[in-house]
C-alpha atoms as a PDB file:
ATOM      1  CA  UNK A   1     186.464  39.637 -52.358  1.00  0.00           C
ATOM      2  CA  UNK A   2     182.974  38.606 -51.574  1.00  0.00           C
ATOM      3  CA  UNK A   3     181.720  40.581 -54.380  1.00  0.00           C
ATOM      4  CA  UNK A   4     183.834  38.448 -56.604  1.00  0.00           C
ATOM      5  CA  UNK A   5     183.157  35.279 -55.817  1.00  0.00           C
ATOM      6  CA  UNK A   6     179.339  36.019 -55.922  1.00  0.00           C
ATOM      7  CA  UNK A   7     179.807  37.808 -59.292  1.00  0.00           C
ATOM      8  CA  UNK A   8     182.110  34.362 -60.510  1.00  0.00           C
ATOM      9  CA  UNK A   9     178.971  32.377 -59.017  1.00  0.00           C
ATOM     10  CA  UNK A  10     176.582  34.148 -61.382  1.00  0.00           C
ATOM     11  CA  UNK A  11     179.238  34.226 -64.110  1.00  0.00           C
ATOM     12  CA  UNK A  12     179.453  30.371 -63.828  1.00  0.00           C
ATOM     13  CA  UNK A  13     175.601  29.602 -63.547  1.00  0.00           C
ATOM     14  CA  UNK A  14     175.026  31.467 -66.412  1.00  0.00           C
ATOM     15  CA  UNK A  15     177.289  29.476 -68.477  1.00  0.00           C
ATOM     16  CA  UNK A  16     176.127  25.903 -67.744  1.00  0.00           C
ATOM     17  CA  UNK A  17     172.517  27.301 -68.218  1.00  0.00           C
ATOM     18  CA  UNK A  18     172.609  28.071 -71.618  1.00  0.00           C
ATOM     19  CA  UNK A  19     169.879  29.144 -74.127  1.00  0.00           C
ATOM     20  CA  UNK A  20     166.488  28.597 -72.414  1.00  0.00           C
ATOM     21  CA  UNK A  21     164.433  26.172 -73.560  1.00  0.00           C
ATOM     22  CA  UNK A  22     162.926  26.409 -77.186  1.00  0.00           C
ATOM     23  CA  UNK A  23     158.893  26.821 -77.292  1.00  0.00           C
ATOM     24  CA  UNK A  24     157.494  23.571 -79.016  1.00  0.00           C
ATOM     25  CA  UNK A  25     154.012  21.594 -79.444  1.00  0.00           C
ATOM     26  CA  UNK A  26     153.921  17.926 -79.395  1.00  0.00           C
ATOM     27  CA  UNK A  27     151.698  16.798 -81.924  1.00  0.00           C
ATOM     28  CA  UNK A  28     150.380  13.364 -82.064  1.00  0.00           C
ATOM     29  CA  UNK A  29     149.237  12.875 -85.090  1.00  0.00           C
ATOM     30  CA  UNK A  30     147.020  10.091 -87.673  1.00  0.00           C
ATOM     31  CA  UNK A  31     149.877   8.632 -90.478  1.00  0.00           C
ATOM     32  CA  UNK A  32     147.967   9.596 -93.252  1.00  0.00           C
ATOM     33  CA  UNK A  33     147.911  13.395 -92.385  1.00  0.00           C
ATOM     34  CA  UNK A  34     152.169  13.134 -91.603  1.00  0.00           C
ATOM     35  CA  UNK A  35     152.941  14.975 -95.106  1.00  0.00           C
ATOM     36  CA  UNK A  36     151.013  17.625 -94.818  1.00  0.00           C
ATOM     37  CA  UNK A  37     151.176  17.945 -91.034  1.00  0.00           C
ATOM     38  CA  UNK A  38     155.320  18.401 -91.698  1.00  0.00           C
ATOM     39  CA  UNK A  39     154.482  20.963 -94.594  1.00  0.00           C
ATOM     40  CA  UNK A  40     152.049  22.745 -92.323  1.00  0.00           C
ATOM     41  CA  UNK A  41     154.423  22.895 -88.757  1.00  0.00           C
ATOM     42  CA  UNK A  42     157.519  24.389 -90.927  1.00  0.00           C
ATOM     43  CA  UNK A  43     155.399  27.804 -91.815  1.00  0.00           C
ATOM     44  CA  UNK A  44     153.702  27.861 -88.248  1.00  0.00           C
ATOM     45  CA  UNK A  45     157.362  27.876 -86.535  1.00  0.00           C
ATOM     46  CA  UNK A  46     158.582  30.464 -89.723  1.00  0.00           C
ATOM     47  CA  UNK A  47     155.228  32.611 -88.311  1.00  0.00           C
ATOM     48  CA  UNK A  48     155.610  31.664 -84.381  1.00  0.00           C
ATOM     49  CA  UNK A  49     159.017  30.751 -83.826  1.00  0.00           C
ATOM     50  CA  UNK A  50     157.669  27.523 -82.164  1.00  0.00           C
ATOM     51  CA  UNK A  51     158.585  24.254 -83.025  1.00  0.00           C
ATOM     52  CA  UNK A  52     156.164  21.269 -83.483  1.00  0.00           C
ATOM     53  CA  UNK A  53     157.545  17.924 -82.543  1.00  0.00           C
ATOM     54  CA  UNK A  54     155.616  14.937 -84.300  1.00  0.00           C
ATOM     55  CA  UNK A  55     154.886  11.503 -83.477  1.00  0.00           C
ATOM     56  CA  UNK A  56     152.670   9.280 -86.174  1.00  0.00           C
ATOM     57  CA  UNK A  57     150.540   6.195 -85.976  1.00  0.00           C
ATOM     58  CA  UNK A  58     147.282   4.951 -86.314  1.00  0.00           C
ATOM     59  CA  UNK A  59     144.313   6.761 -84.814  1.00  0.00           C
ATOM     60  CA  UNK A  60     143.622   3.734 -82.594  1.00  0.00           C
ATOM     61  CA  UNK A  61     147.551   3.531 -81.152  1.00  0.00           C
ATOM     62  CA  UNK A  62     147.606   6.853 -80.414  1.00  0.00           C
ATOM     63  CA  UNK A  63     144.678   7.207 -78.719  1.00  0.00           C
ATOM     64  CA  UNK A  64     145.795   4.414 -76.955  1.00  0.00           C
ATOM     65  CA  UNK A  65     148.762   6.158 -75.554  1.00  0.00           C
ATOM     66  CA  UNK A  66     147.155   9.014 -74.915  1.00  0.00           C
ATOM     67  CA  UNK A  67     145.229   6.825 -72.727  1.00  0.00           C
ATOM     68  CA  UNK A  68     148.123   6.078 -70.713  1.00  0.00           C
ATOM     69  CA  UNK A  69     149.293   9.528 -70.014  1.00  0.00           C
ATOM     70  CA  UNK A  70     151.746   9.799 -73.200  1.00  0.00           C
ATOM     71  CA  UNK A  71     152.539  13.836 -73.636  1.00  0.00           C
ATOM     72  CA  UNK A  72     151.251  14.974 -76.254  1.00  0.00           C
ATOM     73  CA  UNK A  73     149.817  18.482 -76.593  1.00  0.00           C
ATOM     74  CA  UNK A  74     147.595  18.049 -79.248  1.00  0.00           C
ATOM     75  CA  UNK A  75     146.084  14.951 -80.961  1.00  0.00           C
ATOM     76  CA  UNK A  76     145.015  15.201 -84.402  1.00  0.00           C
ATOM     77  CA  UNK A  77     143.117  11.694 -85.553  1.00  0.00           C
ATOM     78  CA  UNK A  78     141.851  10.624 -88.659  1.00  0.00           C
ATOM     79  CA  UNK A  79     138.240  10.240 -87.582  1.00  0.00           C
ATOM     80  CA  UNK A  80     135.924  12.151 -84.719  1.00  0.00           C
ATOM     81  CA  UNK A  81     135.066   8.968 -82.551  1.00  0.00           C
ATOM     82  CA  UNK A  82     138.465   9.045 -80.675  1.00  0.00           C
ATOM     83  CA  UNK A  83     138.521  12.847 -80.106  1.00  0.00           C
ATOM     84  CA  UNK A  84     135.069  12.779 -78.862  1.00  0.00           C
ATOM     85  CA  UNK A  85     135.983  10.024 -76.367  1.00  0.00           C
ATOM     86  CA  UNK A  86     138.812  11.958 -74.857  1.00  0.00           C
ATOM     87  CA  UNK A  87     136.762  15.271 -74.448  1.00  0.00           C
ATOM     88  CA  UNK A  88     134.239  13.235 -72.579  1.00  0.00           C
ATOM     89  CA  UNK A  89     136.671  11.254 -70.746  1.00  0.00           C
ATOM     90  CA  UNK A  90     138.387  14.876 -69.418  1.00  0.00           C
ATOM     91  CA  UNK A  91     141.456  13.779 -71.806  1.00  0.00           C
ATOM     92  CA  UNK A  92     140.974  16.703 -73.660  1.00  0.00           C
ATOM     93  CA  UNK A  93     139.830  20.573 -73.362  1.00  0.00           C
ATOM     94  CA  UNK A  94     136.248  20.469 -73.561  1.00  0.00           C
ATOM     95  CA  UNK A  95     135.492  22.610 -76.441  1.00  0.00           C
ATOM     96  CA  UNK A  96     138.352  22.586 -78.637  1.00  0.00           C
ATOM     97  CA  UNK A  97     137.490  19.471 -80.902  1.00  0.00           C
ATOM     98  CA  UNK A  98     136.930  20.197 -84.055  1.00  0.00           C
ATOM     99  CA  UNK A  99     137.369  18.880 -87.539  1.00  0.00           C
ATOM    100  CA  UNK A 100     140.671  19.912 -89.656  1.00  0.00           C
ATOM    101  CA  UNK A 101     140.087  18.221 -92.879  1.00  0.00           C
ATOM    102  CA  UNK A 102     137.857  15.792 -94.901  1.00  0.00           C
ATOM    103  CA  UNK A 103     139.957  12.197 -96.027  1.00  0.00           C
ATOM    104  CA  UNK A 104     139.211  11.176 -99.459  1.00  0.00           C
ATOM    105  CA  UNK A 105     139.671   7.763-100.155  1.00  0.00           C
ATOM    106  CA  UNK A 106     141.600   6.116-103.329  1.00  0.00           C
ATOM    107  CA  UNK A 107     142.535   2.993-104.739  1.00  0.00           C
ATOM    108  CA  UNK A 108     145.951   2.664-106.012  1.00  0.00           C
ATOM    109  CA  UNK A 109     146.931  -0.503-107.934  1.00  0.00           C
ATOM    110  CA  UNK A 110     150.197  -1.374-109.774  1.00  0.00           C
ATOM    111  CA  UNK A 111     149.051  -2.864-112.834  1.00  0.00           C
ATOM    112  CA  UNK A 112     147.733  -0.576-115.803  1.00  0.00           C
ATOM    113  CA  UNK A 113     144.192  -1.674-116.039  1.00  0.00           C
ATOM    114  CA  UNK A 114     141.245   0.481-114.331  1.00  0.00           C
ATOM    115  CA  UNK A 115     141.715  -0.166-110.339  1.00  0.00           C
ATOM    116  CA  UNK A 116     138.387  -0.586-110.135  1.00  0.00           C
ATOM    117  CA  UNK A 117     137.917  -3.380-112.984  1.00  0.00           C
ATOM    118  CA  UNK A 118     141.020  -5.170-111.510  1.00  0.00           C
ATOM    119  CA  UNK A 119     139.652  -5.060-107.897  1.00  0.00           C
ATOM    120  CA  UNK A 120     136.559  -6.670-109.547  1.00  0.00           C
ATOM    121  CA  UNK A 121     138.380  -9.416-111.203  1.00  0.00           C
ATOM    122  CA  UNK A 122     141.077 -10.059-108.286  1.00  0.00           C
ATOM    123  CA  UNK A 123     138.754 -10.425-105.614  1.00  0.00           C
ATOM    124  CA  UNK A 124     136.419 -12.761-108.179  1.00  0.00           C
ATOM    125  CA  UNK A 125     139.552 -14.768-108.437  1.00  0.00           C
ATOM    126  CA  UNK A 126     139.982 -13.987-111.719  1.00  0.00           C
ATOM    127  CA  UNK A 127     143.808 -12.589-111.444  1.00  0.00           C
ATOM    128  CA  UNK A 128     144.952 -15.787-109.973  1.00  0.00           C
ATOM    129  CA  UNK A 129     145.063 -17.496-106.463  1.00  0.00           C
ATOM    130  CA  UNK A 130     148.087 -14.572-105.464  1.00  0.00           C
ATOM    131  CA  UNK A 131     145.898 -11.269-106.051  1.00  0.00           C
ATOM    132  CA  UNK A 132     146.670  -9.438-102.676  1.00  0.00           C
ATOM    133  CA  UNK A 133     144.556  -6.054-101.476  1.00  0.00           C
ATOM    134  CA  UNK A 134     146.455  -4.200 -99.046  1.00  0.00           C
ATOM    135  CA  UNK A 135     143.764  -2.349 -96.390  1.00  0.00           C
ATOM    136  CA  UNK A 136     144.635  -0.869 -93.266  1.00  0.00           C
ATOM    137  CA  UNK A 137     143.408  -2.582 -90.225  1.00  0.00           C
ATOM    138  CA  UNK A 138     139.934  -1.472 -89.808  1.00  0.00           C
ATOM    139  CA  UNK A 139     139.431  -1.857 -86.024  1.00  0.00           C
ATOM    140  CA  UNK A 140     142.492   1.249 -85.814  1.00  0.00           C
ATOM    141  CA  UNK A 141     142.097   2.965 -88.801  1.00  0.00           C
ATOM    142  CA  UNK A 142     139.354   4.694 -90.355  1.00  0.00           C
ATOM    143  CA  UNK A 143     140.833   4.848 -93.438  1.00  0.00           C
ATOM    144  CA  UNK A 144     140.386   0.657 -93.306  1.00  0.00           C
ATOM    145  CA  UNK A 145     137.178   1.132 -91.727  1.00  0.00           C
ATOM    146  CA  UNK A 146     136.533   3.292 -94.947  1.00  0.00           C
ATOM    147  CA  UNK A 147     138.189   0.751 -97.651  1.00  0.00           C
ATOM    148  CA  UNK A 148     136.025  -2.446 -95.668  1.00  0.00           C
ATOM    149  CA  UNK A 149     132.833  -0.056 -96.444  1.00  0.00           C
ATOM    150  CA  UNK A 150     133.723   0.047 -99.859  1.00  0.00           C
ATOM    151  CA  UNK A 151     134.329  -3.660-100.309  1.00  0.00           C
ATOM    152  CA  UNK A 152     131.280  -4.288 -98.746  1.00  0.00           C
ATOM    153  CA  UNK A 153     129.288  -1.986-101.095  1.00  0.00           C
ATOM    154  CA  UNK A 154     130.854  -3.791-104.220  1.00  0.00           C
ATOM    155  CA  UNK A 155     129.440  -6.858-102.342  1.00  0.00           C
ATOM    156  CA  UNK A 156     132.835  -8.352-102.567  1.00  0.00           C
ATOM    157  CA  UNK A 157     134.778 -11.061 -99.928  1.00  0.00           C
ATOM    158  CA  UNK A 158     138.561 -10.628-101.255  1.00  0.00           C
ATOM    159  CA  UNK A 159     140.280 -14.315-100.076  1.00  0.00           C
ATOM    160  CA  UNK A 160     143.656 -12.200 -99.822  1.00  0.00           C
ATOM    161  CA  UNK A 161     143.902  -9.005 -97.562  1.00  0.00           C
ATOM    162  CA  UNK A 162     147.083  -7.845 -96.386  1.00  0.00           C
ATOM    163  CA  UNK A 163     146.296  -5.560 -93.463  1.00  0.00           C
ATOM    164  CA  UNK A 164     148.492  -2.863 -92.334  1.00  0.00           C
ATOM    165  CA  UNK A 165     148.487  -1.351 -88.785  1.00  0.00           C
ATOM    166  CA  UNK A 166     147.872   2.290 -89.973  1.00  0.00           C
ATOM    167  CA  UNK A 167     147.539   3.462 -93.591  1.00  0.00           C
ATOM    168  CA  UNK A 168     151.035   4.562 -94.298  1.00  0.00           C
ATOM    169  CA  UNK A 169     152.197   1.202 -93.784  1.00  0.00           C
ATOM    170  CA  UNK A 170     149.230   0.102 -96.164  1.00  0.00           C
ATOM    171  CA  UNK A 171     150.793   2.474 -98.649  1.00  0.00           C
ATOM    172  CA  UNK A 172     154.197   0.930 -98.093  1.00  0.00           C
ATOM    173  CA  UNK A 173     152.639  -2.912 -99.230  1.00  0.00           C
ATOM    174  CA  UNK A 174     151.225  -1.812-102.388  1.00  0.00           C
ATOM    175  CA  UNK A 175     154.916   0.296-103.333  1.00  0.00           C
ATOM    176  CA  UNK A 176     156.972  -2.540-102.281  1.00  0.00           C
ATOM    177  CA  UNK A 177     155.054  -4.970-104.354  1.00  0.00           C
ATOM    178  CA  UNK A 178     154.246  -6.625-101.343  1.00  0.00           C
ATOM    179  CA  UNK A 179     150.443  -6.195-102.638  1.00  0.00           C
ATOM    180  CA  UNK A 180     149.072  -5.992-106.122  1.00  0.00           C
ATOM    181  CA  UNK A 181     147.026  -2.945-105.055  1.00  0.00           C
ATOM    182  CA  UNK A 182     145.413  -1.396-101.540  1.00  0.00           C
ATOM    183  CA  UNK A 183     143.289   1.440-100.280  1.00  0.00           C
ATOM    184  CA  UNK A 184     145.358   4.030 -99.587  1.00  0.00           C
ATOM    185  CA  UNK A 185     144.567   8.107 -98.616  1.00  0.00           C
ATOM    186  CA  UNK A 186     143.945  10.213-101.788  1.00  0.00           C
ATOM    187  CA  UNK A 187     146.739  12.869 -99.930  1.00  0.00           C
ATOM    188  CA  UNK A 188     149.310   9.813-100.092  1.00  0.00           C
ATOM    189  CA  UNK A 189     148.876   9.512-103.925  1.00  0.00           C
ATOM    190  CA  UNK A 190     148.110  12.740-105.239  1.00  0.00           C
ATOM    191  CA  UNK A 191     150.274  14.742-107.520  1.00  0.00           C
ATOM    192  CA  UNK A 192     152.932  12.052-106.923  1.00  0.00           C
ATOM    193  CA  UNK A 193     154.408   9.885-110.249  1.00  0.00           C
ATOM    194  CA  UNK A 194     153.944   6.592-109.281  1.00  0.00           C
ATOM    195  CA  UNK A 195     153.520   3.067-111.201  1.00  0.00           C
ATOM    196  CA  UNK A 196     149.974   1.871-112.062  1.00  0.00           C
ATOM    197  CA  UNK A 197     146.870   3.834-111.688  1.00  0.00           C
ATOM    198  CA  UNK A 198     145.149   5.370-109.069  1.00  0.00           C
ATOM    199  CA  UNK A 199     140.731   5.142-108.690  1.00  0.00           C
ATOM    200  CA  UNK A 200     139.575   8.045-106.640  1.00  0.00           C
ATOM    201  CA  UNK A 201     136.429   6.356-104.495  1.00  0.00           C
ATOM    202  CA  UNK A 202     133.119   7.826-104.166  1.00  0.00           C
ATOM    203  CA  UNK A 203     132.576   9.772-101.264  1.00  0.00           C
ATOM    204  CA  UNK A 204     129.081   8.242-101.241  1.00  0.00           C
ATOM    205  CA  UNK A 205     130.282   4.570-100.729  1.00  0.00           C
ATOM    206  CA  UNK A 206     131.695   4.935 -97.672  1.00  0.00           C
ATOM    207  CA  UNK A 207     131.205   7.102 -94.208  1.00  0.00           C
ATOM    208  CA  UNK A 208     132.366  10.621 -94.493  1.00  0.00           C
ATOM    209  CA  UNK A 209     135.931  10.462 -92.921  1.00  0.00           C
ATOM    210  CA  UNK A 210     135.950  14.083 -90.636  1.00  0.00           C
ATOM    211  CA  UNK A 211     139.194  14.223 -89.619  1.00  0.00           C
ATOM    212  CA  UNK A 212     139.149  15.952 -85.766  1.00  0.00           C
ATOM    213  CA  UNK A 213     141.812  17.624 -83.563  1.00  0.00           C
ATOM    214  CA  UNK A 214     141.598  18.220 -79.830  1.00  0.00           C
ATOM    215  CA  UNK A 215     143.534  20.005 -77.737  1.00  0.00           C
ATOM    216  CA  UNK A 216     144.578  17.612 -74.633  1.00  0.00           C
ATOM    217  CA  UNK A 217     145.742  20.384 -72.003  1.00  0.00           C
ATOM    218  CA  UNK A 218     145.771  23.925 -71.789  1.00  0.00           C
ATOM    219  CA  UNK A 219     148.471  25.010 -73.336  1.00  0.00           C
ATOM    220  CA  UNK A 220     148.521  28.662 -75.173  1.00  0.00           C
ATOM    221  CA  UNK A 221     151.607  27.569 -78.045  1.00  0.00           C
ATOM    222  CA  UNK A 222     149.727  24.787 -78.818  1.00  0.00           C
ATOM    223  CA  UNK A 223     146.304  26.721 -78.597  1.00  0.00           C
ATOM    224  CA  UNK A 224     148.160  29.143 -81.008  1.00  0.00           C
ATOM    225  CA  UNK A 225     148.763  26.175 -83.305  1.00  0.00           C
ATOM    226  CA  UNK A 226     145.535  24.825 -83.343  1.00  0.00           C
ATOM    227  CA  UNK A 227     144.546  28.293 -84.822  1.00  0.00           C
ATOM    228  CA  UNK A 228     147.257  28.311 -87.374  1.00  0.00           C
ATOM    229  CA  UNK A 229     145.740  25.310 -88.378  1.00  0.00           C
ATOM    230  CA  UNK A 230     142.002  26.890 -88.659  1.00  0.00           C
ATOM    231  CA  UNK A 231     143.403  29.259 -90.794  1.00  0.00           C
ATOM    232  CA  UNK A 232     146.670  29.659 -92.827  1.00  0.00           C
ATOM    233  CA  UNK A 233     147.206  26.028 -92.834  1.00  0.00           C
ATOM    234  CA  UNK A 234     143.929  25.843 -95.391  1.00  0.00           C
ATOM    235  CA  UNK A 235     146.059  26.101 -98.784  1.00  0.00           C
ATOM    236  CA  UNK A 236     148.403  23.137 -97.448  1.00  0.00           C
ATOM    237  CA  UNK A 237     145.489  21.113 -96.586  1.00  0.00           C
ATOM    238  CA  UNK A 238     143.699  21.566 -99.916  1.00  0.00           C
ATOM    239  CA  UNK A 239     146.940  20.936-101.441  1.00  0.00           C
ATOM    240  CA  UNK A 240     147.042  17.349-100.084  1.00  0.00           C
ATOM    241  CA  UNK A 241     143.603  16.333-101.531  1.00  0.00           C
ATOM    242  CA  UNK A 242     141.662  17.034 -98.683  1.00  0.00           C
ATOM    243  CA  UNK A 243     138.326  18.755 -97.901  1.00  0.00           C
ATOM    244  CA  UNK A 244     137.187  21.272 -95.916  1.00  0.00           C
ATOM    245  CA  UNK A 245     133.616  21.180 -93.992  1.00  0.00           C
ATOM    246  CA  UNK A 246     131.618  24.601 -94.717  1.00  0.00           C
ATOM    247  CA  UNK A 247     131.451  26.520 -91.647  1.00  0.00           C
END
């Protein structure tokens, strides 16, 4: 009888366990790498069998979380300044930060005239007292840090910036109309059929935009991931419009 009930025990633990817990990496991660970062975690959990759980933002807000203790596994920004604070800070494994891709910078507007002429004109004045330039906001984003370079260069002082907190949301003013055109990433715009016309910057008119990833604790699935994305993941980066730095 005491056999029974110990084998019923067991019988009954087992049940309410269930399946153990699935492997996954938490991956905080810059919005302007999201599309790629999604294509790229599908074929490392078809190769692993791990899943990769993202959260998106601006480089600055997620550092800022990070910060604060938020969970995250691995943080992958859209500059090298945050990454290298957190590996001196002890926030992340020394020797692990390193730089995943290369942002490219583009100028989408709406209208069919060259971006470039129309930015020109607007910010002149010349397209009427309602010409809006979406940027992201510069003191969180390097991608706005980027497009403020840029304006700077063209020694222009637009009257009308819309700011948005990261550079998705930036993308998001220009589509909605919200902004006659903005400084957007050139992965957000490439291959993709939308209205208007699109300026690819000169990397020579702004900072070079390397991209870094850190891993924030020990951790060997997301240590395997940060791998995948050394390697395999180059096609899928390429793919998105980014560049690679030469070994």
């Amino acid at each position: 009888m005491k056999n029974l009930c110990v084998g019923l025990l067991v019988l009954t633990v087992l049940a309410f366990s269930g399946a153990p817990a699935r492997a996954a990496v938490s991956v905080a991660v810059a919005s302007n790498f999201l599309t790629p970062l999604k294509a790229i975690a599908k074929g490392f959990e078809a190769k692993t069998g791990i899943a990769v759980k993202i959260s998106s933002g601006s480089t600055g807000s997620l550092y800022a979380q990070i910060a604060h203790g938020a969970p995250y596994d691995v943080f992958l920004a859209a500059d090298a300044r945050e990454p290298k604070r957190l590996e001196k800070d002890g926030r992340g494994v020394a020797g692990t930060r390193f730089t995943y891709a290369l942002g490219k910078l583009a100028l989408w507007g709406r209208m069919n005239e060259d971006p470039r002429t129309a930015l020109l004109q607007g910010a002149r004045g010349r397209l009427g007292n309602n010409f809006r330039l979406a940027v992201a906001n510069p003191k969180t984003a390097p991608y706005g840090a980027a497009a403020m370079a840029v304006i700077k260069s063209l020694g222009l002082s637009p009257k009308h910036l819309v700011r948005g907190e990261n550079i998705a949301q930036t993308f998001q003013f220009v589509w909605s109309g919200n902004a006659e055109m903005g400084f957007v990433a050139l992965s957000q715009v490439a291959g993709v059929k939308l209205p208007g016309r699109i300026w690819t910057v000169s990397p020579k008119m702004y900072p070079p935009i390397r991209q870094q990833g850190i891993l924030l604790h020990e951790d060997k699935d997301a240590r395997a991931f940060l791998a995948y994305l050394k390697t395999d993941a180059a096609p899928v980066i390429a793919k998105y419009g980014y560049g690679r730095e030469e070994p």
